[in-house]
Protein backbone atom coordinates (compact mmCIF):
# COMPACT_ATOMS: atom_id res chain seq x y z
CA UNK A 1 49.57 140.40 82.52
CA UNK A 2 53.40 140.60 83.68
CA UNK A 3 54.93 141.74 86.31
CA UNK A 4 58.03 144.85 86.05
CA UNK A 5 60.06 141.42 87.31
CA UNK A 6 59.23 139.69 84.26
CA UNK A 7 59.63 142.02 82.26
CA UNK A 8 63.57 143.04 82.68
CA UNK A 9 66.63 142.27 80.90
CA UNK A 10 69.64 142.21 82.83
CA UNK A 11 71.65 145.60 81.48
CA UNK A 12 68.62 146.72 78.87
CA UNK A 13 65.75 149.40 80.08
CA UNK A 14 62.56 148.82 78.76
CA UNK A 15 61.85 152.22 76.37
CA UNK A 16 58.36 151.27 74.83
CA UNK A 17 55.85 148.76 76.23
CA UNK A 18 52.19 148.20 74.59
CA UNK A 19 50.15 145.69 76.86
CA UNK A 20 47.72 143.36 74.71
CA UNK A 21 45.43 140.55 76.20
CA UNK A 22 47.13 138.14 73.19
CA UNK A 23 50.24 140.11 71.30
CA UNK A 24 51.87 142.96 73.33
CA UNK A 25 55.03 144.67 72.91
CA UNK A 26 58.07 145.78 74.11
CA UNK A 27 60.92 147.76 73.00
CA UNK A 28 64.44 147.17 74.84
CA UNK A 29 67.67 149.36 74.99
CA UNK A 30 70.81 148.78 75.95
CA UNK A 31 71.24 151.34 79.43
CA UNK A 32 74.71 152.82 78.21
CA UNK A 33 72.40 154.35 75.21
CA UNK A 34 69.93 157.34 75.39
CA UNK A 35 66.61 156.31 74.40
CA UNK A 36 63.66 158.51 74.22
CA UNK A 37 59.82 157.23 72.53
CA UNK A 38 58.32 159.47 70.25
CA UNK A 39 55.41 157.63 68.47
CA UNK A 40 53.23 154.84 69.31
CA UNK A 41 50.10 153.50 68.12
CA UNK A 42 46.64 154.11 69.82
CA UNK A 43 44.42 151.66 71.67
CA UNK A 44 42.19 151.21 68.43
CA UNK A 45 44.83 150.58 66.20
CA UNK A 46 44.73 146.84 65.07
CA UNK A 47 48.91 146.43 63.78
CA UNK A 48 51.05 148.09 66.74
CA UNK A 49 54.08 150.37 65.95
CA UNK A 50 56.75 152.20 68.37
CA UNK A 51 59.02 154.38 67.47
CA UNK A 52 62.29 155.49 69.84
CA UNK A 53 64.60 158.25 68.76
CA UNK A 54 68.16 156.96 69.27
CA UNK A 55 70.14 160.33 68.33
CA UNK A 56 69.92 160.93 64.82
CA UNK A 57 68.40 157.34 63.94
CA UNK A 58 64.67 156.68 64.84
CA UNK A 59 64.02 152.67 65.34
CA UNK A 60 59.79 151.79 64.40
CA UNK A 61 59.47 147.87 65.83
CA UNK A 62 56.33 146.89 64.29
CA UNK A 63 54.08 144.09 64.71
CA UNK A 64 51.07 143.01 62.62
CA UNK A 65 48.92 140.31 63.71
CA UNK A 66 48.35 137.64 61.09
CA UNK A 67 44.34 137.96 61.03
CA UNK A 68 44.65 142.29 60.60
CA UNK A 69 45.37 144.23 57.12
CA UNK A 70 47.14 147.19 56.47
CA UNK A 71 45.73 150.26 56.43
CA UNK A 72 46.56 153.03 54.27
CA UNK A 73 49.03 154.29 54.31
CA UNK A 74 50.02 151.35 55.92
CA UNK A 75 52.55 153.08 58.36
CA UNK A 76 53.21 156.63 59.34
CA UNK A 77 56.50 158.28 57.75
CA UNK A 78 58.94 160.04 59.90
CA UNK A 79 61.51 162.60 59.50
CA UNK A 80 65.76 161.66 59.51
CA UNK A 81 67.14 158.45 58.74
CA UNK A 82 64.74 155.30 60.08
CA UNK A 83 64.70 151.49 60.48
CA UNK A 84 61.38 149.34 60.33
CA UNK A 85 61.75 146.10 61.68
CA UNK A 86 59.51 143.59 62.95
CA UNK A 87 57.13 141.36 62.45
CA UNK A 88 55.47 141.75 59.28
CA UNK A 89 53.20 139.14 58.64
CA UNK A 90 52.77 139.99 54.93
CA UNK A 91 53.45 137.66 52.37
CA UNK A 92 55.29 138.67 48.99
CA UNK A 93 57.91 137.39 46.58
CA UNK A 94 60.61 140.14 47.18
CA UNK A 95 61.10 138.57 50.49
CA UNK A 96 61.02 134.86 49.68
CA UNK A 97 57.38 133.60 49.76
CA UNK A 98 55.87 132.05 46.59
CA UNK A 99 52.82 133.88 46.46
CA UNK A 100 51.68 137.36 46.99
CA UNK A 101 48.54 137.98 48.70
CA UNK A 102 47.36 141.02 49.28
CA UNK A 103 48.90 142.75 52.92
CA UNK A 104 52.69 142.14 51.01
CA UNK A 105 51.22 144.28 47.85
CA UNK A 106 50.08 147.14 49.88
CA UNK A 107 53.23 146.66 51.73
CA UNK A 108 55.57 146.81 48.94
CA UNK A 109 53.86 149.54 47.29
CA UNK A 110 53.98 151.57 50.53
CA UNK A 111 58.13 150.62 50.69
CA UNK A 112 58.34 151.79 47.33
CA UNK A 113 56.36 155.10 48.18
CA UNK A 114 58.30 156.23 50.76
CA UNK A 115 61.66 155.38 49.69
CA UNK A 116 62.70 152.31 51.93
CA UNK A 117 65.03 149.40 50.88
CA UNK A 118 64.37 146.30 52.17
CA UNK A 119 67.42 144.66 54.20
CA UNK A 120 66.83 141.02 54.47
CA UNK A 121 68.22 138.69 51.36
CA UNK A 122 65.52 135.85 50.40
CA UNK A 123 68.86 133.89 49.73
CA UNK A 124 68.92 134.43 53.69
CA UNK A 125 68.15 131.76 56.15
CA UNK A 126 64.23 132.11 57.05
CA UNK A 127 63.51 134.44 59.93
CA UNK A 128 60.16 132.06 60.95
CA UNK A 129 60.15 128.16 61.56
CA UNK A 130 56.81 126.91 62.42
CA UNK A 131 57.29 123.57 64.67
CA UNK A 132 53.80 122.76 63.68
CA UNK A 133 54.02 122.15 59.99
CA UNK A 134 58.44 122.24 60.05
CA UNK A 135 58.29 125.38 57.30
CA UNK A 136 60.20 128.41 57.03
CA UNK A 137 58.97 131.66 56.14
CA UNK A 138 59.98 135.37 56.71
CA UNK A 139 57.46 137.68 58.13
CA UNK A 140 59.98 139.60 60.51
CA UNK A 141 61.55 142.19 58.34
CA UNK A 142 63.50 145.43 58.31
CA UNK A 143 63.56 148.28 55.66
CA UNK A 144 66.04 151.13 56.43
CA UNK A 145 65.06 154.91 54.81
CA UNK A 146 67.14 155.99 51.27
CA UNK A 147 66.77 158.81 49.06
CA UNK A 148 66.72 162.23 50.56
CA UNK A 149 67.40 161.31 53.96
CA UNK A 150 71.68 160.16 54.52
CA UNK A 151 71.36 156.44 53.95
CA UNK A 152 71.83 154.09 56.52
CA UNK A 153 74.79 151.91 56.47
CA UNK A 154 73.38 148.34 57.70
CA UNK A 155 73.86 144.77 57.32
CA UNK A 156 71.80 142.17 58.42
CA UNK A 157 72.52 138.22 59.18
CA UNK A 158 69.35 135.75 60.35
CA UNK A 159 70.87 133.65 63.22
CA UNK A 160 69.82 131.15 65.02
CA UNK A 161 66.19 130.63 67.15
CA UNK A 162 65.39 132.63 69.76
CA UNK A 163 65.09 130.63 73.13
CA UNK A 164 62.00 129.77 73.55
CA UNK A 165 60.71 131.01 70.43
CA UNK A 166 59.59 130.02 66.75
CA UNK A 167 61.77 133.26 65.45
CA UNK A 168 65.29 133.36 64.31
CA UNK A 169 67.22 135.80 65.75
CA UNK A 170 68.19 138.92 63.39
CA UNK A 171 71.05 140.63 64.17
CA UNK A 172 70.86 144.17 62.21
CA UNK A 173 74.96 146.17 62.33
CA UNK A 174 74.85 149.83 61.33
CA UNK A 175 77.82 151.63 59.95
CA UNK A 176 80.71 151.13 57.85
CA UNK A 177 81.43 147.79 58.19
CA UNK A 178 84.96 147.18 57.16
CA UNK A 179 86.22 143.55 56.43
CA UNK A 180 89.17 142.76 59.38
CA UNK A 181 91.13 139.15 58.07
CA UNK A 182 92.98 138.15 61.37
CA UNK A 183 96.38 136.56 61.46
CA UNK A 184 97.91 133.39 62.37
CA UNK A 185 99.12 134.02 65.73
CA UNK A 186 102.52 132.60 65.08
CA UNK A 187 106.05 134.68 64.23
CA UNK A 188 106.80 134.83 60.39
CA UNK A 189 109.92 136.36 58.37
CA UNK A 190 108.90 139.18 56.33
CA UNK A 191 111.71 138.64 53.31
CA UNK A 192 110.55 141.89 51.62
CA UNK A 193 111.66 144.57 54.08
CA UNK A 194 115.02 142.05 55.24
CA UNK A 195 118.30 144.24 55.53
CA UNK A 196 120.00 142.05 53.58
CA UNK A 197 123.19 143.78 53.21
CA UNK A 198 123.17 143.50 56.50
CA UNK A 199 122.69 140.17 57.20
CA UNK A 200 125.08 139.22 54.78
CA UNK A 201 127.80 140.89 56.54
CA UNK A 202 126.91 139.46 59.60
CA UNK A 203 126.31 135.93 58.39
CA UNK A 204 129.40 135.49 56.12
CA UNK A 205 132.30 135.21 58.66
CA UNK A 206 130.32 132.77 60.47
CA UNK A 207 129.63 130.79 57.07
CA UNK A 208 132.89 130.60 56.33
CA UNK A 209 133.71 129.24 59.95
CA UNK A 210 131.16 126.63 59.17
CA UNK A 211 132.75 125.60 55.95
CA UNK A 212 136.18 125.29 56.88
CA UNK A 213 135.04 123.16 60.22
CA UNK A 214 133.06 120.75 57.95
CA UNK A 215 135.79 120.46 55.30
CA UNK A 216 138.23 119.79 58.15
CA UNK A 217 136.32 117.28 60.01
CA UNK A 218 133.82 115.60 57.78
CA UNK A 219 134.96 112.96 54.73
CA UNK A 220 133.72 113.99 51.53
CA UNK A 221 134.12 113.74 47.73
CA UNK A 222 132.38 111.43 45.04
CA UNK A 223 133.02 108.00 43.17
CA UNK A 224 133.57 108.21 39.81
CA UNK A 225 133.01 104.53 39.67
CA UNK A 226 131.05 102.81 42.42
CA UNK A 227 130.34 99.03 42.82
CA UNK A 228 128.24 98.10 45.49
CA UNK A 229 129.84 95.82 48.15
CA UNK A 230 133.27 96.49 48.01
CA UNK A 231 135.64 96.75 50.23
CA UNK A 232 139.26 96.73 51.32
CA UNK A 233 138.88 92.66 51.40
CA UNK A 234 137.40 92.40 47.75
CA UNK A 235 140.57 94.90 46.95
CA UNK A 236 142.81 92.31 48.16
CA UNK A 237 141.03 89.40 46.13
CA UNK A 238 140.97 91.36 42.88
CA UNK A 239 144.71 92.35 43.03
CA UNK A 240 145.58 88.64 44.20
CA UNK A 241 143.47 87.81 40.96
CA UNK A 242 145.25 90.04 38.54
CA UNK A 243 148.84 89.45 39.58
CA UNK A 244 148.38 85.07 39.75
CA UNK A 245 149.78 83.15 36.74
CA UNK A 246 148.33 79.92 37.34
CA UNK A 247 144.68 79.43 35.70
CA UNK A 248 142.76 77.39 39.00
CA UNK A 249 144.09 80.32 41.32
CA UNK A 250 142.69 83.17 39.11
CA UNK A 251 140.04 81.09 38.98
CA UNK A 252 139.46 80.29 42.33
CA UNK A 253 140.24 84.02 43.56
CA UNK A 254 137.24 85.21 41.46
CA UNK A 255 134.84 82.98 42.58
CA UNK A 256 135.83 83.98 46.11
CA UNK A 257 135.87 87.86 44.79
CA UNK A 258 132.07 87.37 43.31
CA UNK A 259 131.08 85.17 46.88
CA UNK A 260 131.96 88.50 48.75
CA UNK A 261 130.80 90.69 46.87
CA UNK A 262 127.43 89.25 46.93
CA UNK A 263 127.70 88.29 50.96
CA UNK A 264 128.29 91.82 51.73
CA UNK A 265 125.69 92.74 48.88
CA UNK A 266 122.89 90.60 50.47
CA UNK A 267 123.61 91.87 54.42
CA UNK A 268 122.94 95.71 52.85
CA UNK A 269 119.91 94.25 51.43
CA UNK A 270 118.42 92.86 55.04
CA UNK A 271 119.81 96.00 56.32
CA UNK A 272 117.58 98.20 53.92
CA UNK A 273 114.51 96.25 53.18
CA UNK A 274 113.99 96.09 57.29
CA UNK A 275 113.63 99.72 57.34
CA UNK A 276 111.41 100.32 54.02
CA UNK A 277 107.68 100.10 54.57
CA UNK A 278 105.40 99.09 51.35
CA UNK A 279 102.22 100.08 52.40
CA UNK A 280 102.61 103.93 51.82
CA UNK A 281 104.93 104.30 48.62
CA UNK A 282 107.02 101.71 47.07
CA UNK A 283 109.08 104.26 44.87
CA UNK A 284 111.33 104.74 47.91
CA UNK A 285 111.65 100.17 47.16
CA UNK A 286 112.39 100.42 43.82
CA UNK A 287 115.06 103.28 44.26
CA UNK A 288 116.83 101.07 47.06
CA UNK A 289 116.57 97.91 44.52
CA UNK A 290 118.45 99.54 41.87
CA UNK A 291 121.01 101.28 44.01
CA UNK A 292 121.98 97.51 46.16
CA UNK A 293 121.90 96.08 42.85
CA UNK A 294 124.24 98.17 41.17
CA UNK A 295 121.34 98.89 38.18
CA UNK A 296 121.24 102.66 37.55
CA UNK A 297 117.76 103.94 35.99
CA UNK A 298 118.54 103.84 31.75
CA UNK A 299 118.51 106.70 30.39
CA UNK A 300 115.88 107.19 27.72
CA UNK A 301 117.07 106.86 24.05
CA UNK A 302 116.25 108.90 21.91
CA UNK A 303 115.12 108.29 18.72
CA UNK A 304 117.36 108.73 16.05
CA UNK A 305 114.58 109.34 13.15
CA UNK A 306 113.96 113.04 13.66
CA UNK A 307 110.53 115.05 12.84
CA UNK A 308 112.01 117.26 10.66
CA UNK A 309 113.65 114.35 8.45
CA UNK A 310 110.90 112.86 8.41
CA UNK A 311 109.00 116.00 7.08
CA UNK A 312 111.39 116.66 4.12
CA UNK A 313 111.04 112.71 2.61
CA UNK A 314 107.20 113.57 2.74
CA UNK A 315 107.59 117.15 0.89
C-alpha cells in the first residue's frame, strides 16, 4: 500500500485510483483541467480500465496483466469521441511484434468492431525495453474512436524511458497540429517588397559624390603593355640604349637593362612567395608565377579542321 504522500504529483490531482496487491492504477490530471470518472472496472475484473470524461473527450487508461485474456467483448464501448491507451499486453503484427498470439487477435478484431484506429506507427521507437533480455516490444498502446463519432485529431511520438521504469514515455497531442518552421534570429533584406524607386533617388546623389571623390583622389587606368619590373631606372637604361652609337655601350646598357629588370623581378618574387601558403591551394602559386614572370595563360587554339568539313569529305 501507498500513502496520499506517495501518491501526488506536484500540479496533477489524482482522478482515478484502483489499488491492487501487485498492478494498481492511477489516473492523473493536470489541476487547471476539469476531470470527472465515469467508468471503472469492478473488483472481479482481471484487466483494469478507467475512464474520465474530460469535456467532450472521454480518456479509458487500460491495463492488462500479461498472465489474463480478454474477455469478450474485450472492452466496454462508450458514447462521443474516446482514446484507449495503456498497457496492452497483447501481441500482434499491426503493432510491430512478429507473431500473433491470441489476446492481439481478439484485440484487433474488437478495434476493428468498434471503429478505432490505432495511433502508434510500428516504424515507431518501441514503447517497452525489457533490461532483462535488452528487447523492445510495444504493449502500451492507444486507439482513438473514428467513424460516426467527430474524429480525433492526434499524434503520437514514443520518447524516451520513464524514470525509473522499463516504459518509454508516449506523449499523445490532440488537435490540429500545424507545422511552425522558426526563423533565424538575425535581420535580413527582403529585396521583393524594396522601394526601389526610392532608394534610387536617395542613393544616387551620394553615388555620384563617391565617384567623383575616387576619380579625384585615387590613380587609375590600365597598361596596354605591361612588363614586370620596370621602372623609371630601366626607362633611363633603355633610352640610353636606343640613342648610343657605339656597339660595347648598347651593349653594355642592355646587359645592365636585363640585370635590373631581373633584380627588381626577383625582390617581387621574395615579396610574394613569403605571403602564399601551399598547403591549402596552390592555384593562387601558379597565378603569382605567371604574373612575376611576365607568362600570361595561352589561350587555347583552336583547331582549324572543322566538324562540318570534315563531314562533307566523308559524304
Amino acid at each position: 500500500s501507498t500513502t496520499d504522500t506517495q501518491q501526488s504529483i506536484h500540479g496533477f490531482a489524482v482522478v482515478s485510483l484502483l489499488h491492487h496487491r501487485q498492478y494498481g492504477m492511477a489516473s492523473y490530471i493536470r489541476e487547471d483541467i476539469p476531470a470527472t470518472p465515469v467508468s471503472l472496472s469492478g473488483p472481479n475484473d482481471v484487466n483494469e480500465f478507467q475512464a474520465i470524461k474530460l469535456k467532450d473527450l472521454t480518456l479509458i487508461n487500460i491495463y492488462k496483466p500479461p498472465s489474463a485474456n480478454w474477455p469478450l467483448p474485450v472492452l466496454p464501448t462508450l458514447s462521443g469521441p474516446s482514446i484507449y491507451c495503456g498497457d496492452f499486453n497483447s501481441h500482434h503484427s499491426h503493432w510491430g511484434y512478429p507473431d500473433d498470439d491470441v489476446d492481439g487477435v481478439r484485440l484487433e478484431e474488437w478495434v476493428s468492431t468498434v471503429n478505432l484506429q490505432l495511433l502508434y506507427d510500428p516504424k515507431q521507437p518501441p514503447t517497452f525495453h525489457s533490461n532483462r533480455w535488452s528487447l523492445g516490444s510495444s504493449p502500451d498502446l492507444s486507439f482513438s474512436t473514428t467513424g460516426q463519432h467527430p474524429p480525433v485529431v492526434t499524434e503520437h511520438k514514443v520518447h524516451d524511458k520513464f524514470p525509473r521504469s522499463q516504459h518509454q514515455l508516449c506523449l499523445i497531442t490532440m488537435g490540429m497540429q500545424i507545422p511552425i518552421t522558426s526563423g533565424l534570429q538575425k535581420p535580413w533584406w527582403n529585396f521583393w517588397k524594396a522601394r526601389w524607386d526610392f532608394f534610387q533617388s536617395e542613393s544616387d546623389p551620394c553615388g555620384v559624390k563617391v565617384l567623383a571623390a575616387a576619380k579625384k583622389s585615387i590613380p587609375w587606368g590600365f597598361h596596354q603593355q605591361f612588363i614586370p619590373g620596370w621602372s623609371s631606372e630601366v626607362t633611363r637604361l633603355y633610352q640610353e640604349f636606343k640613342s648610343t652609337k657605339n656597339k660595347q655601350d648598347a651593349s653594355d646598357k642592355s646587359r645592365d637593362l636585363f640585370h635590373l629588370l631581373d633584380q627588381t623581378r626577383q625582390e617581387r618574387w621574395k615579396e610574394m612567395v613569403s605571403k602564399l601558403n601551399f598547403t591549402h591551394s596552390s592555384h593562387k602559386a601558379w597565378q603569382t608565377i605567371k604574373r612575376l614572370s611576365g607568362d600570361p595563360s595561352l589561350s587555347k587554339r583552336e583547331c582549324p579542321v572543322t566538324a562540318n568539313f570534315i563531314a562533307s569529305q566523308l559524304v
